[in-house]
Structure formats: C-alpha cells, structure tokens
C-alpha atoms as a PDB file:
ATOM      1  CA  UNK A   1      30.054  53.478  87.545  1.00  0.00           C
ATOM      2  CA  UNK A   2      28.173  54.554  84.473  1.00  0.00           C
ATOM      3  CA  UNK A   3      30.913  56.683  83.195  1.00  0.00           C
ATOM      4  CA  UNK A   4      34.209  54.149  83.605  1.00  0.00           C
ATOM      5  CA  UNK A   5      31.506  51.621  81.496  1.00  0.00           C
ATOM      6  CA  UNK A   6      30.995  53.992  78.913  1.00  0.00           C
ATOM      7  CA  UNK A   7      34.516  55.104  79.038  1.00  0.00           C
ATOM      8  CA  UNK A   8      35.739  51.642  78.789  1.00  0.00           C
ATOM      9  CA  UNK A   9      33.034  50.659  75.621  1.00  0.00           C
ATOM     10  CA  UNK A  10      35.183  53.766  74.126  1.00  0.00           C
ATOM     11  CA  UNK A  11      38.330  52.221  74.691  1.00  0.00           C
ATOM     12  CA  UNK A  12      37.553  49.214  73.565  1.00  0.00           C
ATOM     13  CA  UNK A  13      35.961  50.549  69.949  1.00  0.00           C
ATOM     14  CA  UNK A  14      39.063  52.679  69.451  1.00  0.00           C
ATOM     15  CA  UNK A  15      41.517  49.691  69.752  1.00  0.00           C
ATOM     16  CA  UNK A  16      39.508  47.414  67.772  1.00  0.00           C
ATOM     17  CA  UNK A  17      39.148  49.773  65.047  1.00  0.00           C
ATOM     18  CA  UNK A  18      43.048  50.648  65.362  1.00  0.00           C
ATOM     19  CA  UNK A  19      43.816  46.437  64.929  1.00  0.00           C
ATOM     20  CA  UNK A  20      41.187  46.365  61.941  1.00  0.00           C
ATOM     21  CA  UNK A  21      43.003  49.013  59.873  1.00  0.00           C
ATOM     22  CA  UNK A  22      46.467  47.962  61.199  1.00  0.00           C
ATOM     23  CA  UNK A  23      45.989  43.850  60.126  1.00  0.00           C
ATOM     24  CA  UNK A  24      44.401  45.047  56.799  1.00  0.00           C
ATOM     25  CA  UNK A  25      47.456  46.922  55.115  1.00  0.00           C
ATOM     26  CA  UNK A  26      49.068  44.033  56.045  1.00  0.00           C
ATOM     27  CA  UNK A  27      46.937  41.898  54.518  1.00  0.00           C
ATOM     28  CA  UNK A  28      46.841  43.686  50.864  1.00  0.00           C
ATOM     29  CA  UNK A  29      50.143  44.053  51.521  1.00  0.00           C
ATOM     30  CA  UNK A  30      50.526  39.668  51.390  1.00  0.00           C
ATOM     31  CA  UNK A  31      48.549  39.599  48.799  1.00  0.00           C
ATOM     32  CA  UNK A  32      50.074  41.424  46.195  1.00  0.00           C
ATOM     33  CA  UNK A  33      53.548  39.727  46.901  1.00  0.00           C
ATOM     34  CA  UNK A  34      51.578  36.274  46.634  1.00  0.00           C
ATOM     35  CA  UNK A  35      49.713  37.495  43.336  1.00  0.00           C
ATOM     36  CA  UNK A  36      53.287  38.276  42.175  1.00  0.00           C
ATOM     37  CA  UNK A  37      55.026  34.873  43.141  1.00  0.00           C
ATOM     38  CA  UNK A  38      52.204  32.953  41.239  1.00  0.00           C
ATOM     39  CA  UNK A  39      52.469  34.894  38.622  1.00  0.00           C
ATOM     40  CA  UNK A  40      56.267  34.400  38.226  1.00  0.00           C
ATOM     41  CA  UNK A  41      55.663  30.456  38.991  1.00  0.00           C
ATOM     42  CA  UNK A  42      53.028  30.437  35.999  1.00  0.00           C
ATOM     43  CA  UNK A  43      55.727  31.866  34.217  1.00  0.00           C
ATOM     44  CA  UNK A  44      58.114  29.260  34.232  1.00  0.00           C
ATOM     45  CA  UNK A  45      56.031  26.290  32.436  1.00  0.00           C
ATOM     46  CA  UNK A  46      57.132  25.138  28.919  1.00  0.00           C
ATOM     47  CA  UNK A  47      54.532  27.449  27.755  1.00  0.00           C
ATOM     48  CA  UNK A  48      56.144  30.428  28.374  1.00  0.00           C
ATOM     49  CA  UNK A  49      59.916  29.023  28.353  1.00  0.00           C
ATOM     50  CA  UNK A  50      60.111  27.717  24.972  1.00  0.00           C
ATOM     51  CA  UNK A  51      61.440  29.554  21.761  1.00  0.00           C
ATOM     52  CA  UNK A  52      58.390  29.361  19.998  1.00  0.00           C
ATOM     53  CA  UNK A  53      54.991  29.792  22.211  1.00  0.00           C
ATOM     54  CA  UNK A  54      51.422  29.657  21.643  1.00  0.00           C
ATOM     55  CA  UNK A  55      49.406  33.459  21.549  1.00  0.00           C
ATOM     56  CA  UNK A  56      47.170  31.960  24.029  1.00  0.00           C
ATOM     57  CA  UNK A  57      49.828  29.938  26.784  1.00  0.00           C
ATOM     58  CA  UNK A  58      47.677  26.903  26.115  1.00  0.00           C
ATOM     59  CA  UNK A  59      49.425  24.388  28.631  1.00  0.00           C
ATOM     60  CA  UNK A  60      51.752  21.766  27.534  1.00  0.00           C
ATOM     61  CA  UNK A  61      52.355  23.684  24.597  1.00  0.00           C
ATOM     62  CA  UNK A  62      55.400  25.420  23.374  1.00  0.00           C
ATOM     63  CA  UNK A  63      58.284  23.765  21.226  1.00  0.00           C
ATOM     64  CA  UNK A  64      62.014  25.063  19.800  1.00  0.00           C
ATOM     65  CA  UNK A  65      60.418  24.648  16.305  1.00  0.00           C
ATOM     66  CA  UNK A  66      58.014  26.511  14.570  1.00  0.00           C
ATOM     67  CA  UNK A  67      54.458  24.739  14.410  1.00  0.00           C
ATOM     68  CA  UNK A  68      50.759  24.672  16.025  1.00  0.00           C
ATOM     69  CA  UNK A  69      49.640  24.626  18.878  1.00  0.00           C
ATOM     70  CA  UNK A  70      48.232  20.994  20.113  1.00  0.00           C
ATOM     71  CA  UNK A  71      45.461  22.624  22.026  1.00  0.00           C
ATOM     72  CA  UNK A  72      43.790  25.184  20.080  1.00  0.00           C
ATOM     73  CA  UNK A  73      45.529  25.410  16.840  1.00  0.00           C
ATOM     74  CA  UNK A  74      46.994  28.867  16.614  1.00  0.00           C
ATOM     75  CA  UNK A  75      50.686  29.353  15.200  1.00  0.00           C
ATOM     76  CA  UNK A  76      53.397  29.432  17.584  1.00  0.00           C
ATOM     77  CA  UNK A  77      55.254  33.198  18.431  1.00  0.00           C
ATOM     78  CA  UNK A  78      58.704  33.450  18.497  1.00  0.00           C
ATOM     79  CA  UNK A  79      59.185  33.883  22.366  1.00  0.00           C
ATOM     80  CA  UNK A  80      61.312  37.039  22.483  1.00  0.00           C
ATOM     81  CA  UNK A  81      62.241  36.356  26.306  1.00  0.00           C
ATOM     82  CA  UNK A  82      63.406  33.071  25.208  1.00  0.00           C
ATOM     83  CA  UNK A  83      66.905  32.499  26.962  1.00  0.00           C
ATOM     84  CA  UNK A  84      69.019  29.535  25.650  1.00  0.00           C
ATOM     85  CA  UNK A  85      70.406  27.374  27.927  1.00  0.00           C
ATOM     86  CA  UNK A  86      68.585  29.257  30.930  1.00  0.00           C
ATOM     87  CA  UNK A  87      70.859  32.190  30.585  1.00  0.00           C
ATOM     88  CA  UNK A  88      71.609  34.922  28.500  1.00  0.00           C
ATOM     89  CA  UNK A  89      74.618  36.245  27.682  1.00  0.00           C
END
C-alpha cells in the first residue's frame, strides 16, 4: 500500500506541474495580444488621429491646424501617419 501512495503522490506532482507550464504559455500568450489591442485602441483618439498632434498625446488634444497644446503647452507635430478622410490613397 505504501508504494501505489507514493506512486500516486508522483502522479499527481507530474500532472500538476505539466497543467502549470501548459496554462502559463497560454497565458503570456493572451496577454501580449491584449497589450497589443489596447495599444491600437489608444491609438485611435483625436490625439493621435489628427494632422497636427501634441509631442506628449496629452488627451483631448490634437487639431488640423497648427497651434498649442491645451494641456501642457507644447507645439503641435505634424502627424506623419495622418490619413485624410480615414484613408490613404
């Protein structure tokens, strides 16, 4: 009896530690496809859409004229992935 518990404690460690790895590549695996739909969602604010952006992505900011930024007062950057009329052609 001694040696089906010990055999059965191995068993048990070896498919725990097999679901462990297994359900963490998974998991890093999640979140670097969620890090990389946020970031593409952050992307898509007036502050990064307009022709002429802020250094700093303050938000709310960002205009289709030159000027300042309302937030923190830095010039506005011509936005060189600025696409008129959501396209480009």
């Amino acid at each position: 009896m001694n040696k089906r518990i010990k055999t059965f404690i191995t068993i048990a460690f070896v498919a725990t530690l097999f679901l462990s790895v297994s359900c963490k590549s998974k998991t890093e695996q999640n979140t670097e496809a969620d890090t990389e739909q946020i970031e593409t969602a952050e992307k898509q604010g007036k502050e990064y859409a307009s022709a002429y952006v802020c250094p700093m992505h303050c938000e709310g900011s960002g205009s289709d004229a030159e000027g300042t930024c309302p937030k923190c007062g830095m010039d506005y950057m011509a936005n060189e992935e600025h696409q008129k009329d959501g396209h480009t052609h």
